[in-house]
C-alpha atoms as a PDB file:
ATOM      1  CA  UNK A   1     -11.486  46.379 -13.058  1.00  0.00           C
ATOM      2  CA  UNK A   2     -14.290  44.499 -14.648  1.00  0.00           C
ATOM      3  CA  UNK A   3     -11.657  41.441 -15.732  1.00  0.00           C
ATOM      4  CA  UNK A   4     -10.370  41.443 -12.678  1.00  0.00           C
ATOM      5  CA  UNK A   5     -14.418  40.543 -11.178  1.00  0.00           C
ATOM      6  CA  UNK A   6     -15.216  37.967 -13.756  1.00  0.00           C
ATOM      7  CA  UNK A   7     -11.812  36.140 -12.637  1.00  0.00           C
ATOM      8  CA  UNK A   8     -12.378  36.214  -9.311  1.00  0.00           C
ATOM      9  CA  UNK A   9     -14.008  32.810  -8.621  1.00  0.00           C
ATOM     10  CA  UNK A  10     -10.880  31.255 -10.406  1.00  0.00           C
ATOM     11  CA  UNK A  11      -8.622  33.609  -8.062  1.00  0.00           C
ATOM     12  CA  UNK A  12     -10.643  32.454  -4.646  1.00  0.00           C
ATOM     13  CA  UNK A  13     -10.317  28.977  -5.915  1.00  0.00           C
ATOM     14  CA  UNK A  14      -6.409  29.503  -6.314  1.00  0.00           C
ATOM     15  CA  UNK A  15      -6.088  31.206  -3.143  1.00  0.00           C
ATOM     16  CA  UNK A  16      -7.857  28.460  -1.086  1.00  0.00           C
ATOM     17  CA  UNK A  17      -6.002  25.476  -2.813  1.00  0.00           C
ATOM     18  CA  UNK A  18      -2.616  27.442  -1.559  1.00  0.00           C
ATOM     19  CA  UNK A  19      -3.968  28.210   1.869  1.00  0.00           C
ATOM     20  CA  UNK A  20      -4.869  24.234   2.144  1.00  0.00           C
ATOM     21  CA  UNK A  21      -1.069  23.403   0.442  1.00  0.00           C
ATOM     22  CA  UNK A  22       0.260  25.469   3.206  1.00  0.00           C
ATOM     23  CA  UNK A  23      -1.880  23.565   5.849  1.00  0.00           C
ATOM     24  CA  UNK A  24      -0.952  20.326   4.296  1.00  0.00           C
ATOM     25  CA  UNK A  25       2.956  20.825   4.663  1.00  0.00           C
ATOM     26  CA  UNK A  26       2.139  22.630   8.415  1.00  0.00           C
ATOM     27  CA  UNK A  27       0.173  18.973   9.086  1.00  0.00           C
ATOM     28  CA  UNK A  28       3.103  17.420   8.005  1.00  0.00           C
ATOM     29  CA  UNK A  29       5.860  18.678  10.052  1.00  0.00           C
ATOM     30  CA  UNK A  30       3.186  18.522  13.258  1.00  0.00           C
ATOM     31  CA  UNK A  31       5.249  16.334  15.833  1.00  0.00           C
ATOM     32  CA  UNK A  32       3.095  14.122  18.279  1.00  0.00           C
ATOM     33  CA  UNK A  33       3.034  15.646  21.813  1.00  0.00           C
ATOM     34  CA  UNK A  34       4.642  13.629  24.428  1.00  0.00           C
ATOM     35  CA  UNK A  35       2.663  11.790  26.952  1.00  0.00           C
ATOM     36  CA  UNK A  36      -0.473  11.828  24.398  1.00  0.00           C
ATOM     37  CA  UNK A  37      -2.061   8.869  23.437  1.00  0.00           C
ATOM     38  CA  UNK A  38      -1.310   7.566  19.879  1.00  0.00           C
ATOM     39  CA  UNK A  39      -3.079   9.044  17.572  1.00  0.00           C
ATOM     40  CA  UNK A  40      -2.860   9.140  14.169  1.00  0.00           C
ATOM     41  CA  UNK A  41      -5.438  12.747  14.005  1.00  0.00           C
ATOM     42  CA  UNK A  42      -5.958  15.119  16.192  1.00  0.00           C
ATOM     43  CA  UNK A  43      -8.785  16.560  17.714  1.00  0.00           C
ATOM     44  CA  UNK A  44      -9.959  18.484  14.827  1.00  0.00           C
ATOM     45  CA  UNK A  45      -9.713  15.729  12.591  1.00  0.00           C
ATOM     46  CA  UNK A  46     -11.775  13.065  14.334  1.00  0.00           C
ATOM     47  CA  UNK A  47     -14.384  16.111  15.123  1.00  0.00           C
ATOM     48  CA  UNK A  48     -14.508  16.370  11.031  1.00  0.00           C
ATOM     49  CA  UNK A  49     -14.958  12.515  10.659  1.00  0.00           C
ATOM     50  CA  UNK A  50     -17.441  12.087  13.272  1.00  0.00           C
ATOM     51  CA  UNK A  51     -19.580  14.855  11.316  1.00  0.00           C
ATOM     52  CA  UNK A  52     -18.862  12.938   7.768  1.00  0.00           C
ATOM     53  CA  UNK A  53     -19.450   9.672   9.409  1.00  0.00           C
ATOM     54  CA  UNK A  54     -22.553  11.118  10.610  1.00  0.00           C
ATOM     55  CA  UNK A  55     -24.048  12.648   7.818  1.00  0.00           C
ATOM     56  CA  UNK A  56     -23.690   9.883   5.618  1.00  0.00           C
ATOM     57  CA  UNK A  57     -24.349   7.386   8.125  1.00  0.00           C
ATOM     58  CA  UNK A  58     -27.084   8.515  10.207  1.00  0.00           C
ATOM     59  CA  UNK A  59     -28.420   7.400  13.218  1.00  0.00           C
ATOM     60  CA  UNK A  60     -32.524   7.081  12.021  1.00  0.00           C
ATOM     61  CA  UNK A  61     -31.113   5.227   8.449  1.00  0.00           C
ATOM     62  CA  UNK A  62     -32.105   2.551   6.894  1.00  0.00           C
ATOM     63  CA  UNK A  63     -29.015   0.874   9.097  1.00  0.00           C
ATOM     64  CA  UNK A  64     -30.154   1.981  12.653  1.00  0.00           C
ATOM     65  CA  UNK A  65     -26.280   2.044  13.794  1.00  0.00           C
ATOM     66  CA  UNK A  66     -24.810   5.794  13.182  1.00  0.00           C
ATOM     67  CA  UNK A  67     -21.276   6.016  11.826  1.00  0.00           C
ATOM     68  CA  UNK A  68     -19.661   7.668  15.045  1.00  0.00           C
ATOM     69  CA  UNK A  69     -21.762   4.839  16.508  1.00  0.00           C
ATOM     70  CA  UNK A  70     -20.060   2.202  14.116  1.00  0.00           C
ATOM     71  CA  UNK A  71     -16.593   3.229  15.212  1.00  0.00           C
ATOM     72  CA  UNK A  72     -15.537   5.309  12.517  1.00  0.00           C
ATOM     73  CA  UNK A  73     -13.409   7.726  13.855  1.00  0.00           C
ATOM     74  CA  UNK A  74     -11.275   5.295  15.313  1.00  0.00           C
ATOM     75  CA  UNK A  75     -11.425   3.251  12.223  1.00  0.00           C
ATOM     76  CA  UNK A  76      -9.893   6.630  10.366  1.00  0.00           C
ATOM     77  CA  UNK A  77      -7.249   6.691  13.269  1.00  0.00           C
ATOM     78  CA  UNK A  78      -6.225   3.488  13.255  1.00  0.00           C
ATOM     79  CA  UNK A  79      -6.051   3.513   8.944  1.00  0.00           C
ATOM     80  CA  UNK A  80      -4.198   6.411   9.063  1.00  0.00           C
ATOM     81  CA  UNK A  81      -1.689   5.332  11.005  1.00  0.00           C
ATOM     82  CA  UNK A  82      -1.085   2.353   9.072  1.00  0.00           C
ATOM     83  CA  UNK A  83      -0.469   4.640   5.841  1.00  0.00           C
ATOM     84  CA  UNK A  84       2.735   5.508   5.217  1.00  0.00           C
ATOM     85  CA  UNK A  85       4.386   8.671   6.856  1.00  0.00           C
ATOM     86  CA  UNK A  86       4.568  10.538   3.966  1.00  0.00           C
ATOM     87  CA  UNK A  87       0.873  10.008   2.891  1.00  0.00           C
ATOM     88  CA  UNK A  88      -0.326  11.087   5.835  1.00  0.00           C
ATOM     89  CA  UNK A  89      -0.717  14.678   5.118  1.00  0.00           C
ATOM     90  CA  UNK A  90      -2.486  14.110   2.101  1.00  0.00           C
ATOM     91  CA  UNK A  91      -5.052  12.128   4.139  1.00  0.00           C
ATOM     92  CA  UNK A  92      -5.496  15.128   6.626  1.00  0.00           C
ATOM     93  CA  UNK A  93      -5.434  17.798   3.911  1.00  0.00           C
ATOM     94  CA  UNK A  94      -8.345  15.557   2.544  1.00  0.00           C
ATOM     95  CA  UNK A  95     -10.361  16.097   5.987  1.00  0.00           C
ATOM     96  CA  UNK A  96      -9.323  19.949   5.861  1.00  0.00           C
ATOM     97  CA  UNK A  97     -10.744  20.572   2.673  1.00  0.00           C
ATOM     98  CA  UNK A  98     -14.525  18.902   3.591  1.00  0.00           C
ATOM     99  CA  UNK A  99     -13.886  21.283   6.743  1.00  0.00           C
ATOM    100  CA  UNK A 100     -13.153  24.354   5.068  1.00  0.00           C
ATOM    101  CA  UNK A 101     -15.045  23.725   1.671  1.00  0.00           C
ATOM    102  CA  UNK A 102     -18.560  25.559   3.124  1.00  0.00           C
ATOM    103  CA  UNK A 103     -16.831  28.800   3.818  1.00  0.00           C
ATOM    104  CA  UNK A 104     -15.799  28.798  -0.260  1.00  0.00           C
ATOM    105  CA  UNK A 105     -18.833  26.675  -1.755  1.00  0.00           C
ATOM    106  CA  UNK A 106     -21.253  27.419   0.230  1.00  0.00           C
ATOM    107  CA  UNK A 107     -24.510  26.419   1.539  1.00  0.00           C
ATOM    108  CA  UNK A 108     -23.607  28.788   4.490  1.00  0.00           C
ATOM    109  CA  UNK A 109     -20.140  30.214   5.202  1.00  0.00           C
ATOM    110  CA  UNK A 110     -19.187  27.910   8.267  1.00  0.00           C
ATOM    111  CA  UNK A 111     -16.936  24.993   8.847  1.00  0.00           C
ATOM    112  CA  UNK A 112     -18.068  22.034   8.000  1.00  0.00           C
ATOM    113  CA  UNK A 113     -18.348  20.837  11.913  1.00  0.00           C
ATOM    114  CA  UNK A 114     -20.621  23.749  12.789  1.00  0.00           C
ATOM    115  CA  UNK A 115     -23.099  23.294  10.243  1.00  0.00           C
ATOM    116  CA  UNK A 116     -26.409  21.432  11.222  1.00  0.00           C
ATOM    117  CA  UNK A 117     -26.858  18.096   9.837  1.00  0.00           C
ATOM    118  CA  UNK A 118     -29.051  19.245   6.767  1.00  0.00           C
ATOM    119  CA  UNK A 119     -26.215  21.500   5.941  1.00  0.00           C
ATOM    120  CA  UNK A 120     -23.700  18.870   6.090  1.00  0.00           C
ATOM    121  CA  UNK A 121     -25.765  16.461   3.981  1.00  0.00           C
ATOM    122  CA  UNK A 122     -26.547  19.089   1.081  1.00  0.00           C
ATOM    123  CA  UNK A 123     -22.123  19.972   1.656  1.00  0.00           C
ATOM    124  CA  UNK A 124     -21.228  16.277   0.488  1.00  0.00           C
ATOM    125  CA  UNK A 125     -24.463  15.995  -1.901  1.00  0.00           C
ATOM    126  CA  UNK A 126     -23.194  19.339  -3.945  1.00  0.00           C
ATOM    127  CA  UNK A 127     -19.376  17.542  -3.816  1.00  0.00           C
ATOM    128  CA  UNK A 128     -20.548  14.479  -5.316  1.00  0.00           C
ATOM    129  CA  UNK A 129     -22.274  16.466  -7.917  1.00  0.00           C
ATOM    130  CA  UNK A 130     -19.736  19.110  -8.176  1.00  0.00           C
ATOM    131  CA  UNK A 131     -18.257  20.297 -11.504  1.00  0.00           C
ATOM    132  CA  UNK A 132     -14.991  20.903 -10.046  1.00  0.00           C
ATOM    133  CA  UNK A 133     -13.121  17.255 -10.152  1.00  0.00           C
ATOM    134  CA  UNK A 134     -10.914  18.220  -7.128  1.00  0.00           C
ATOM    135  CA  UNK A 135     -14.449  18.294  -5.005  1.00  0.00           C
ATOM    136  CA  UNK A 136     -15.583  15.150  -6.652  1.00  0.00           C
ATOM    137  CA  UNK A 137     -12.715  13.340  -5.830  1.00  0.00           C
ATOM    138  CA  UNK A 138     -12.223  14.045  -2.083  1.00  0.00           C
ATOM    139  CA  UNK A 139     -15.884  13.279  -2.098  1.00  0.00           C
ATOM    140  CA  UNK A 140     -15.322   9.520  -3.432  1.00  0.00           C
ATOM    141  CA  UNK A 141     -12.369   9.415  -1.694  1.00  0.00           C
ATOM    142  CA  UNK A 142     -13.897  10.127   1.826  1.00  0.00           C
ATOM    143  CA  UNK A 143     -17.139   7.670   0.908  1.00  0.00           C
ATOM    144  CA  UNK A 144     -15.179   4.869   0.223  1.00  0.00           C
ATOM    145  CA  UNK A 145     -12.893   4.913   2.835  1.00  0.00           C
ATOM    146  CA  UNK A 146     -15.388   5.980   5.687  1.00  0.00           C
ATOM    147  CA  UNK A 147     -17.879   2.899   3.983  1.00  0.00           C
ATOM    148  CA  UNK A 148     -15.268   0.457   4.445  1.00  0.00           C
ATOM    149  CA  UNK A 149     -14.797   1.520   8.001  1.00  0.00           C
ATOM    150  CA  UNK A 150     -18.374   1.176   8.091  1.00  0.00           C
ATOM    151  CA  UNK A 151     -19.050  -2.070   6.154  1.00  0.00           C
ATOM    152  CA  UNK A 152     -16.003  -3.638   8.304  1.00  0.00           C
ATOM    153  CA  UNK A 153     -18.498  -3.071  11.679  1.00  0.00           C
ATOM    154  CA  UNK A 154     -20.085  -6.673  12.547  1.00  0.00           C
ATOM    155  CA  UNK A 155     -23.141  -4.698  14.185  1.00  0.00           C
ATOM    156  CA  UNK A 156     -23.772  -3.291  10.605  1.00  0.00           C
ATOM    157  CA  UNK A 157     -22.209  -6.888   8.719  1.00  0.00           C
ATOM    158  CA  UNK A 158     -25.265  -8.656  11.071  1.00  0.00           C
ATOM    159  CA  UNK A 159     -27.963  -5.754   9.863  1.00  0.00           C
ATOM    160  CA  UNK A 160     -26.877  -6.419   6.210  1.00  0.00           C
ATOM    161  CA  UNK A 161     -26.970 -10.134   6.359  1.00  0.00           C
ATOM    162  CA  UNK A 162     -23.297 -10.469   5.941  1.00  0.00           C
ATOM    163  CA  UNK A 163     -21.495 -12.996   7.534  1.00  0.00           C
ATOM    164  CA  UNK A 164     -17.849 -11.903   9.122  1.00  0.00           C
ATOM    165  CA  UNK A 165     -15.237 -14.080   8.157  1.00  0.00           C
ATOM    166  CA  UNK A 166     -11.710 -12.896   8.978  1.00  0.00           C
ATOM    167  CA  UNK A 167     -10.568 -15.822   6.970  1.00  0.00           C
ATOM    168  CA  UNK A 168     -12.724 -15.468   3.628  1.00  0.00           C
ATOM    169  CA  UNK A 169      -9.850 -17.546   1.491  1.00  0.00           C
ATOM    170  CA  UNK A 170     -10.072 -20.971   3.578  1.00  0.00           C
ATOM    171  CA  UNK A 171     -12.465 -23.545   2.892  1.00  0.00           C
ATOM    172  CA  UNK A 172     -14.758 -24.866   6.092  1.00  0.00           C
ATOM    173  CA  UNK A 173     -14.733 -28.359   6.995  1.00  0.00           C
ATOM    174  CA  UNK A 174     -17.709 -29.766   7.976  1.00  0.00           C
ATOM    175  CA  UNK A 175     -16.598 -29.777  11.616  1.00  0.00           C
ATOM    176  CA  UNK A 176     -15.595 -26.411  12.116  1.00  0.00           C
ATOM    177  CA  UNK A 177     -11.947 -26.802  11.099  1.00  0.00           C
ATOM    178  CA  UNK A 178     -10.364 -24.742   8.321  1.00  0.00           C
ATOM    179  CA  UNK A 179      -9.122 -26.119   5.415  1.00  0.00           C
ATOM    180  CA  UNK A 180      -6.830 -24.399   3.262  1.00  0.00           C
ATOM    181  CA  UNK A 181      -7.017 -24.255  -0.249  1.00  0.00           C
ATOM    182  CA  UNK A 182      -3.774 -24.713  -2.673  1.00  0.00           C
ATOM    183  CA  UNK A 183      -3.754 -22.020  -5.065  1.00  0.00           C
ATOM    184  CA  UNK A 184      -4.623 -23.139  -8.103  1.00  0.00           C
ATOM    185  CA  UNK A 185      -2.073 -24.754 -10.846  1.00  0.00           C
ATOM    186  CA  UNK A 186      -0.612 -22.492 -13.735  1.00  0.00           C
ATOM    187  CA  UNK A 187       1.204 -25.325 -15.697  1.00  0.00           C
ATOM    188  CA  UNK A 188       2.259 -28.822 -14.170  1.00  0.00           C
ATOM    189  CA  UNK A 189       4.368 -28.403 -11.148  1.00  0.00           C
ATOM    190  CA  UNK A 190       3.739 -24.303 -11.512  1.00  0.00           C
ATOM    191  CA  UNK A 191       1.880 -22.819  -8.633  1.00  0.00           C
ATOM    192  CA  UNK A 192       1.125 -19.392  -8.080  1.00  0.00           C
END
């Protein structure tokens, strides 16, 4: 009996990655309902990315523009329907694991989305500094792609000083009119 106890973090660990495999391939057979609007997540899942978006982009930052504020849900929405079909249910399982990772890490045992904002803070601080890689991963991975969505805001571009350019590769004329620039040579008569 006393083996069985000192495995059992490694057999709750086990148990919850199968539960979210099992959620993964139910998110992937989920067909659209008719008549809805397109949307790449569902409810749930832009609930789970407002409350990431907000806890690492908060309204009262050094940024005053929060994420849900910077259009980061439907920046998620929009980049997840642009990912292929079969990636898409890796994308959601990542959302479903910051939702469900409280109840098995703790601070409290809760979802994610019903935790205050402390709670949710201290939830992605203890992923980034997690021992477990899988944690540390779906950490990065959610903070890069929810700082791109942010970053890619012109309200938060303007507050950083950054000038939006949707065409960073041409070369300004003096007047105003783009210029575009060859690529440069490899070997005479070679271009890239």
């Amino acid at each position: 009996m006393s083996e069985l106890v000192a495995h059992l973090p490694l057999i709750c660990l086990v148990v919850v990655l199968a539960a979210l495999a099992f959620a993964a391939l139910g998110l992937a057979r989920r067909a659209p309902a008719s008549g809805a609007p397109s949307r790449a997540l569902s409810v749930r899942e832009r609930a789970i990315v407002a409350a990431c978006a907000d806890a690492l982009f908060p309204a009262g930052g050094p940024i005053p523009l929060s994420g849900t504020e910077a259009g980061l849900v439907e920046y998620m929405d929009h980049h997840v329907a642009r990912t292929p079909r079969p990636l898409r249910p890796y994308m959601r399982l990542l959302l479903h694991f910051v939702e469900l990772s409280p109840w098995v890490f703790g601070p409290r045992r809760a979802r994610f989305t019903r935790l205050p904002e402390a709670d949710r803070v201290a939830v992605l601080a203890s992923m980034a500094q997690s021992c477990i890689y899988l944690r540390r991963v779906t950490f990065l991975s959610l903070r890069t792609l929810l700082s791109m969505g942010y970053l890619a805001n012109e309200k938060v571009a303007r507050a950083i000083g950054v000038a939006c350019c949707a065409t960073p590769f041409e070369r300004r004329a003096s007047a105003g009119a783009a210029v575009v620039v060859k690529p440069p040579s490899l070997a005479p008569g070679v271009t890239a």
